[in-house]
Protein backbone atom coordinates (compact mmCIF):
# COMPACT_ATOMS: atom_id res chain seq x y z
CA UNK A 1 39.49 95.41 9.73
CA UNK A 2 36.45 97.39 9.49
CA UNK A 3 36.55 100.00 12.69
CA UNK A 4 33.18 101.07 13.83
CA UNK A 5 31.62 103.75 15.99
CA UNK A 6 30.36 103.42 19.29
CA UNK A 7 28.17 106.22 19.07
CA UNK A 8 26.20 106.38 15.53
CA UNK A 9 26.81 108.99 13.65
CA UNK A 10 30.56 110.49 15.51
CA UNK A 11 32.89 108.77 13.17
CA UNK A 12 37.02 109.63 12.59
CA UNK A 13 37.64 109.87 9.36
CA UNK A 14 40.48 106.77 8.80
CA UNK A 15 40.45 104.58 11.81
CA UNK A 16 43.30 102.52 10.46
CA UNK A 17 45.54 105.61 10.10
CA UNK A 18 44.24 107.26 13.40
CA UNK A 19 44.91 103.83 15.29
CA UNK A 20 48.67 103.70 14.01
CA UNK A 21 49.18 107.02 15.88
CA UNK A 22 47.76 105.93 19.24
CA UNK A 23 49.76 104.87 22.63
CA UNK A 24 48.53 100.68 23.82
CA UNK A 25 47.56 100.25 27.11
CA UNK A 26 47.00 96.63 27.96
CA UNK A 27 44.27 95.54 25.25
CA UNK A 28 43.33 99.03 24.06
CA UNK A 29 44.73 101.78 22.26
CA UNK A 30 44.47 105.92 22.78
CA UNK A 31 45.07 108.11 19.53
CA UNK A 32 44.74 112.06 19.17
CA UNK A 33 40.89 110.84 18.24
CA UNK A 34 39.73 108.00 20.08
CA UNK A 35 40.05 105.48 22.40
CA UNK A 36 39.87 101.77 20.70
CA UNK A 37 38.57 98.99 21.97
CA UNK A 38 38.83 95.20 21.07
CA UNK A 39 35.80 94.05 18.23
CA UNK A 40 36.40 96.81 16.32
CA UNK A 41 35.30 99.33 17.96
CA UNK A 42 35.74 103.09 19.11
CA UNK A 43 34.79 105.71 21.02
CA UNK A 44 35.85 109.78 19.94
CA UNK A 45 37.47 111.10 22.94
CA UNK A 46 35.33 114.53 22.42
CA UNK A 47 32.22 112.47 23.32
CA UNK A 48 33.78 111.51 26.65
CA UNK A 49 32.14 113.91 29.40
CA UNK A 50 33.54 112.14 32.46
CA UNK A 51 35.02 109.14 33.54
CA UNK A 52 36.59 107.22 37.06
CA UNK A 53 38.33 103.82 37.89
CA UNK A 54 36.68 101.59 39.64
CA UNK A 55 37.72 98.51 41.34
CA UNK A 56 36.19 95.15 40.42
CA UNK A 57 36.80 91.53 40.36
CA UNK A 58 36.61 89.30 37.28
CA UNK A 59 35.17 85.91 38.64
CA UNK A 60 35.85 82.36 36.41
CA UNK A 61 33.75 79.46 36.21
CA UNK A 62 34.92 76.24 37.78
CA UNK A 63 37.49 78.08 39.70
CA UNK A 64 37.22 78.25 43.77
CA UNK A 65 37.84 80.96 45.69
CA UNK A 66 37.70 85.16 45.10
CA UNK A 67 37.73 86.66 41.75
CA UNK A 68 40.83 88.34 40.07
CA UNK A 69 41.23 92.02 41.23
CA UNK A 70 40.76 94.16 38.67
CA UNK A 71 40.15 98.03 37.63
CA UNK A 72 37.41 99.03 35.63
CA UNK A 73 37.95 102.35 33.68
CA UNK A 74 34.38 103.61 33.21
CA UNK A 75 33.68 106.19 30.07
CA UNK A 76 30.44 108.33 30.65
CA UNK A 77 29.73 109.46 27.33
CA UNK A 78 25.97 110.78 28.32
CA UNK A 79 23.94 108.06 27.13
CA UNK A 80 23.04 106.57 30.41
CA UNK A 81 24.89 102.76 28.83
CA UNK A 82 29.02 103.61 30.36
CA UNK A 83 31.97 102.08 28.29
CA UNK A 84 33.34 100.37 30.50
CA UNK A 85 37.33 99.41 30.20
CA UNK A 86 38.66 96.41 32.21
CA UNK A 87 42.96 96.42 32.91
CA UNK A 88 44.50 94.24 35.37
CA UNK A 89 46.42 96.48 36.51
CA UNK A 90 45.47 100.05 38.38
CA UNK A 91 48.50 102.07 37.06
CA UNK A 92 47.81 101.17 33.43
CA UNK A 93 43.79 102.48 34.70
CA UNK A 94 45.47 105.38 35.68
CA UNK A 95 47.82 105.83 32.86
CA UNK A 96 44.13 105.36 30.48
CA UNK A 97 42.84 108.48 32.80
CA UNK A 98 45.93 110.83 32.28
CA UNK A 99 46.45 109.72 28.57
CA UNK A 100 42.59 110.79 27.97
CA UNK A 101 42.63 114.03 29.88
CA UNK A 102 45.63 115.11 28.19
CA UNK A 103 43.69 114.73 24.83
CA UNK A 104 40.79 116.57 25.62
CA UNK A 105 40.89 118.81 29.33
CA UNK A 106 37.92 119.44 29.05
CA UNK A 107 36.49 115.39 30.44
CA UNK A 108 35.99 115.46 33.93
CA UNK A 109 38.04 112.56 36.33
CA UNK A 110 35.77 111.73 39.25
CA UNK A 111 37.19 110.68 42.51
CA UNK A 112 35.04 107.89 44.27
CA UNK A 113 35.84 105.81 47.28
CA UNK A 114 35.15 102.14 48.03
CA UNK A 115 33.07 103.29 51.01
CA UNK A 116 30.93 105.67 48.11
CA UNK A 117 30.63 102.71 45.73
CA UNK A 118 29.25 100.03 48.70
CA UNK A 119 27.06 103.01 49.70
CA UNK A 120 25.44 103.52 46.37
CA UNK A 121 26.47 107.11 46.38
CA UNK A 122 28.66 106.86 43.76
CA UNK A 123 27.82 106.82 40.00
CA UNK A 124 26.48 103.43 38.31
């Protein structure tokens, strides 16, 4: 497995050794360096400025009815492209959040309502 970078340039020094270390959380995984995402890839938790959950639906083709509920974690890194984290379920979201934070304080959880997101107030 050759781990790359999400962001040219901000590298961890042995991804394979860094990855052991970190906690899984549905299809990702959280070290003391970064948070890893499926294709290989990562993103340093120092380059994470702010991030929120927000809820979603994952829609399938040739299925009727809604979509399946789920919880997007979104990663605002400053580059105005978000990573953005899909779990099924809203405490392993939340568990992503606290796991993150406790890594590096200094990332900033936003709090946004439904109402905020339908408005377009909230952050794209």
């Amino acid at each position: 497995m050759t781990w790359t970078a999400y962001l040219p340039g901000r590298t961890v020094t042995d991804p394979r050794s860094d990855i052991k270390s970190g906690t899984r959380i549905e299809q990702y995984k959280i070290s003391d360096q970064a948070v890893y995402f499926p294709r290989e890839k990562y993103l340093l938790l120092s380059d994470i400025r702010r991030t929120w959950i927000q809820d979603s639906t994952m829609n399938f083709v040739g299925t009727c009815g809604k979509g399946l509920p789920v919880f997007v974690v979104r990663l605002d890194h400053g580059d105005e492209k978000k990573v953005n984290l899909m779990l099924e379920k809203k405490e392993h979201a939340e568990e992503m959040i606290r796991l993150i934070c406790e890594k590096n304080p200094s990332v900033v959880v936003e709090q946004w309502s439904r109402q905020a997101q339908l408005d377009g107030t909230a952050p794209k």
